[in-house]
N, C-alpha and C. Protein backbone atom coordinates (compact mmCIF):
# COMPACT_ATOMS: atom_id res chain seq x y z
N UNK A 1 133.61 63.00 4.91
CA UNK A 1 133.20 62.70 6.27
C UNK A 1 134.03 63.59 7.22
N UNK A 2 133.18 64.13 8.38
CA UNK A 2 134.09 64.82 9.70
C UNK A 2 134.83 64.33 9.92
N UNK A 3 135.64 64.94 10.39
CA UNK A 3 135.95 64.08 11.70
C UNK A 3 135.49 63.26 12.72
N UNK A 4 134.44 64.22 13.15
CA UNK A 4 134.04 63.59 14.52
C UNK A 4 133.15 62.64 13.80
N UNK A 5 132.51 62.85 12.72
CA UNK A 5 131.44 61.51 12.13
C UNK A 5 132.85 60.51 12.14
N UNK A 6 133.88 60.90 11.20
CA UNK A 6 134.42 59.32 11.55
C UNK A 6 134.98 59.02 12.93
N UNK A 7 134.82 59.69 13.92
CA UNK A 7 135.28 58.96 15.40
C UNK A 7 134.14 58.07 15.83
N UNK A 8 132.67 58.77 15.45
CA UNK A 8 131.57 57.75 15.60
C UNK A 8 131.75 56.53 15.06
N UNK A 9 131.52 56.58 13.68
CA UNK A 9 132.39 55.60 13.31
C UNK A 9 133.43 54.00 13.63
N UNK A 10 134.18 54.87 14.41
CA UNK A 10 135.29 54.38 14.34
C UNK A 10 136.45 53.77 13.31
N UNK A 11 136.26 54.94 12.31
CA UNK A 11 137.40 55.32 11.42
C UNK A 11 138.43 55.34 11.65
N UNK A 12 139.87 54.88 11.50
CA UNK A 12 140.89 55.76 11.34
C UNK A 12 141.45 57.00 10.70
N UNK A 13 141.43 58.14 11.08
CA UNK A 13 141.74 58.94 10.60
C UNK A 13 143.21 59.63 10.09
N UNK A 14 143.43 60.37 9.24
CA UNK A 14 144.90 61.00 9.12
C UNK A 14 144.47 61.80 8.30
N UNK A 15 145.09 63.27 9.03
CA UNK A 15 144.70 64.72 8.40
C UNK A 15 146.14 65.84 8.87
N UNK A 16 145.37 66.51 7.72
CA UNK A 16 146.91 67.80 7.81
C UNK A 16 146.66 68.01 9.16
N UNK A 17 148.03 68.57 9.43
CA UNK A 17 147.62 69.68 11.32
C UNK A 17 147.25 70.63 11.60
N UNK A 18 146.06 70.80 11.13
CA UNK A 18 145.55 72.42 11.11
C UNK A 18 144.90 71.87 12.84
N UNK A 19 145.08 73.06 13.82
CA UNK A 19 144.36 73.62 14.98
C UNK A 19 142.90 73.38 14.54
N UNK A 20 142.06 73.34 13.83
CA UNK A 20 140.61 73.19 13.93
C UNK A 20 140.24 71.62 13.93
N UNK A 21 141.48 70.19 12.95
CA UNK A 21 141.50 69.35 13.07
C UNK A 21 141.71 68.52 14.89
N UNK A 22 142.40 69.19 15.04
CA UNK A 22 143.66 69.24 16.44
C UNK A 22 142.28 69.52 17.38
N UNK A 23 141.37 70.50 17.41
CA UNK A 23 139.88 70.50 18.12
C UNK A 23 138.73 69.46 17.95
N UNK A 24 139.02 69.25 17.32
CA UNK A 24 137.54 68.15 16.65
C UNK A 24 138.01 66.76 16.96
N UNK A 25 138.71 66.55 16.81
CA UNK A 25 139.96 64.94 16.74
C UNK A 25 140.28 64.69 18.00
N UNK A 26 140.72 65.67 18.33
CA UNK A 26 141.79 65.27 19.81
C UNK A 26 143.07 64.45 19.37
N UNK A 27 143.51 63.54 19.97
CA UNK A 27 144.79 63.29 19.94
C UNK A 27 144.62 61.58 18.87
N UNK A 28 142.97 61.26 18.59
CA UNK A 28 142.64 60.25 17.59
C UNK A 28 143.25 60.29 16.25
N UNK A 29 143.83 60.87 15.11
CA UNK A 29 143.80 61.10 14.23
C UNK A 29 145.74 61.38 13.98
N UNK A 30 146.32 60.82 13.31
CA UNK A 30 147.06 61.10 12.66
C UNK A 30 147.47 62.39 11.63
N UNK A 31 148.08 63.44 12.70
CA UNK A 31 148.28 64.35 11.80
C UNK A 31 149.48 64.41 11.45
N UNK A 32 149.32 64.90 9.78
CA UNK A 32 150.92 65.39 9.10
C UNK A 32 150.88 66.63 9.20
N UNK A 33 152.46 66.97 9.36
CA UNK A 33 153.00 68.04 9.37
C UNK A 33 153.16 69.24 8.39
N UNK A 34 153.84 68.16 7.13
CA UNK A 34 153.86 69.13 6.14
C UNK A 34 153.13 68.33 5.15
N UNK A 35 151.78 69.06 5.01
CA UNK A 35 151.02 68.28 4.17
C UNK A 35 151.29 68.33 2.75
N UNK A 36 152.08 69.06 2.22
CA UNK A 36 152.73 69.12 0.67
C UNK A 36 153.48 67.91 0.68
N UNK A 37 153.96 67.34 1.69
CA UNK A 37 154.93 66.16 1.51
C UNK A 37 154.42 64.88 1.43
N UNK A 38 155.01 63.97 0.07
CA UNK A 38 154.12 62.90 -0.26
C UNK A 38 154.69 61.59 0.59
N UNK A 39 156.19 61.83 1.23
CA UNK A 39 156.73 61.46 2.21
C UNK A 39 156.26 61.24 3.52
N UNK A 40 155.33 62.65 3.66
CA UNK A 40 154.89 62.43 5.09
C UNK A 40 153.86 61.45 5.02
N UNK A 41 152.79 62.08 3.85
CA UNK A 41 151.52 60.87 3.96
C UNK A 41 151.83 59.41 4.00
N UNK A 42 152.77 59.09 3.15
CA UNK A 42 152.97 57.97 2.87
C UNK A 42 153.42 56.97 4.45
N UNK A 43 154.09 57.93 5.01
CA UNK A 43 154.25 57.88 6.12
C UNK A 43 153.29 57.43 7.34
N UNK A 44 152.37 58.78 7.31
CA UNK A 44 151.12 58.75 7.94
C UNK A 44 150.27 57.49 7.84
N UNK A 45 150.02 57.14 6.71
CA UNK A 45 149.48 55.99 6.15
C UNK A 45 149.56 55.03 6.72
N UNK A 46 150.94 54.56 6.62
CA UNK A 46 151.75 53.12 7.16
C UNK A 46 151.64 53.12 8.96
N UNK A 47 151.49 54.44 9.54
CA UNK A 47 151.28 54.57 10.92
C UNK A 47 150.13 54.58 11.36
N UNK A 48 148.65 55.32 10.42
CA UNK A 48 147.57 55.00 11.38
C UNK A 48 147.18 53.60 10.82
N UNK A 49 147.50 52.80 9.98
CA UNK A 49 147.14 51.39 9.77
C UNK A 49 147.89 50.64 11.04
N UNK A 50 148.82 50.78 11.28
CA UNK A 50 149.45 50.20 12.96
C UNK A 50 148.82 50.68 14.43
N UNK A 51 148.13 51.49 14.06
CA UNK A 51 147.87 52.46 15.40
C UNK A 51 146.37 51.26 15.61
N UNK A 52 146.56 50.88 16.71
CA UNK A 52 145.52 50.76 17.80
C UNK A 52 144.27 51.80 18.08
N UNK A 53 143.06 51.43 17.84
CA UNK A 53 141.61 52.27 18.53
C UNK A 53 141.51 51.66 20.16
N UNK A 54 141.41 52.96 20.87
CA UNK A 54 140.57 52.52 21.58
C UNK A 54 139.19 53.32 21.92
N UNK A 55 138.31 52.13 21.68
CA UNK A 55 136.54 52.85 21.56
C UNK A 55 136.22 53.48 22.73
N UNK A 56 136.77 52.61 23.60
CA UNK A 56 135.90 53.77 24.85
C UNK A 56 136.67 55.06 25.53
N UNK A 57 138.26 54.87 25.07
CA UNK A 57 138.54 56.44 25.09
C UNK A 57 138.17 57.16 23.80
N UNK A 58 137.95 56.79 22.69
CA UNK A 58 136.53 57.89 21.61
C UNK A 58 135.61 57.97 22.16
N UNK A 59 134.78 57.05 22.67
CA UNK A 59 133.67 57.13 23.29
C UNK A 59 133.37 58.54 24.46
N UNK A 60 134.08 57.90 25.41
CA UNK A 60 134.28 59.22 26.37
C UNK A 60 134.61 60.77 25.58
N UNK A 61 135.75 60.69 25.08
CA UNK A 61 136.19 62.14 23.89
C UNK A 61 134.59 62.85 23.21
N UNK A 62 133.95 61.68 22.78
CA UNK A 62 132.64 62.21 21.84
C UNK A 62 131.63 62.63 22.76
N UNK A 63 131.75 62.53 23.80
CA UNK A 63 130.75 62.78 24.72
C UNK A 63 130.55 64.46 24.78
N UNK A 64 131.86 65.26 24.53
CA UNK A 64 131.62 66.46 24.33
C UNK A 64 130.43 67.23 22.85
N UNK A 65 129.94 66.20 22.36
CA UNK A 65 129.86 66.81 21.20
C UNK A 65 128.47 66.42 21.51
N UNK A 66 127.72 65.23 22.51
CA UNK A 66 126.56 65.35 22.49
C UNK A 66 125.45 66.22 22.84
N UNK A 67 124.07 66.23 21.82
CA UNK A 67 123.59 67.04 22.07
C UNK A 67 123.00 67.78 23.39
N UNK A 68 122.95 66.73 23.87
CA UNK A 68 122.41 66.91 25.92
C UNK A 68 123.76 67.89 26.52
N UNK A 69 124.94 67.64 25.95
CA UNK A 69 125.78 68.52 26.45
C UNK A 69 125.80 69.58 26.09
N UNK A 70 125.95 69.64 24.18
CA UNK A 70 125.98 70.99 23.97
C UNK A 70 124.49 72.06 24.45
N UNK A 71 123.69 71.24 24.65
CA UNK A 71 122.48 72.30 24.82
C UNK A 71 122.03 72.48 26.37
N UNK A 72 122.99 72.36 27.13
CA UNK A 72 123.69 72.77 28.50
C UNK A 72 124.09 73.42 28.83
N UNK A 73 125.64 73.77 27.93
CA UNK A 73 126.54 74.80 27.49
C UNK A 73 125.64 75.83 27.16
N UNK A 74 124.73 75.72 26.37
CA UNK A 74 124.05 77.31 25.75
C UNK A 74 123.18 77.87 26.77
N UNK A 75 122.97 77.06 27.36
CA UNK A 75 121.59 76.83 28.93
C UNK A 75 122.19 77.78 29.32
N UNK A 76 123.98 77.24 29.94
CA UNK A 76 124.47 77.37 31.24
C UNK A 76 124.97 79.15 30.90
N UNK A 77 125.19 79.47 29.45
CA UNK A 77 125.80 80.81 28.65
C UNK A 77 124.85 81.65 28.98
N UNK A 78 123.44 80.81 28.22
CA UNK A 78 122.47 82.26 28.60
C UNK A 78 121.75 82.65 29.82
N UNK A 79 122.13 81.88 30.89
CA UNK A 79 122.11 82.10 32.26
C UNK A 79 123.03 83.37 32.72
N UNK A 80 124.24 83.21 32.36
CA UNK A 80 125.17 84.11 32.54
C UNK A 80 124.79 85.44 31.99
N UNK A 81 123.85 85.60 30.89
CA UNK A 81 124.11 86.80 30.54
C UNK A 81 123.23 88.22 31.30
C-alpha cells in the first residue's frame, strides 16, 4: 500500500526517510532514520502505536492529491506554455 492510499485510509504509517516518502506523507508517517537499525524500528513501532491521527488534518493534506486539483495544475501548466 502507498502511502497516500494508507492516509486515505487512515493507516498509521512508519517508513524509512527517504525525501520521496517525506513528499507523499507529509509530516503523517513515522520516519526512521537509519533504516538498517532494528533499534530504530523497534522504536518507530512503539511510537506510531502512541501517536494520535488527526483525520481532518489528513483530510485537508490529501486534498492535494485530488483529481479536480491535479487536473488544474496541468490546465493551469498548459496555459503557461
Amino acid at each position: 500500500m502507498t502511502i497516500v492510499e494508507a492516509l486515505i485510509q487512515k493507516k498509521k504509517i512508519i517508513c524509512s526517510n527517504l525525501s520521496v516518502f517525506k513528499e507523499s506523507g507529509g509530516k503523517f508517517p513515522y520516519f526512521i532514520k537509519n533504516k538498517s537499525s532494528k533499534k530504530n524500528w523497534a522504536l518507530g513501532i512503539s511510537r506510531i502505536n502512541r501517536k494520535k491521527i488527526s483525520h481532518k488534518k489528513i483530510n485537508t493534506f490529501l486534498k492535494r492529491f485530488d483529481s479536480h486539483n491535479i487536473s488544474n495544475q496541468y490546465l493551469s501548466l498548459f496555459e503557461k506554455l
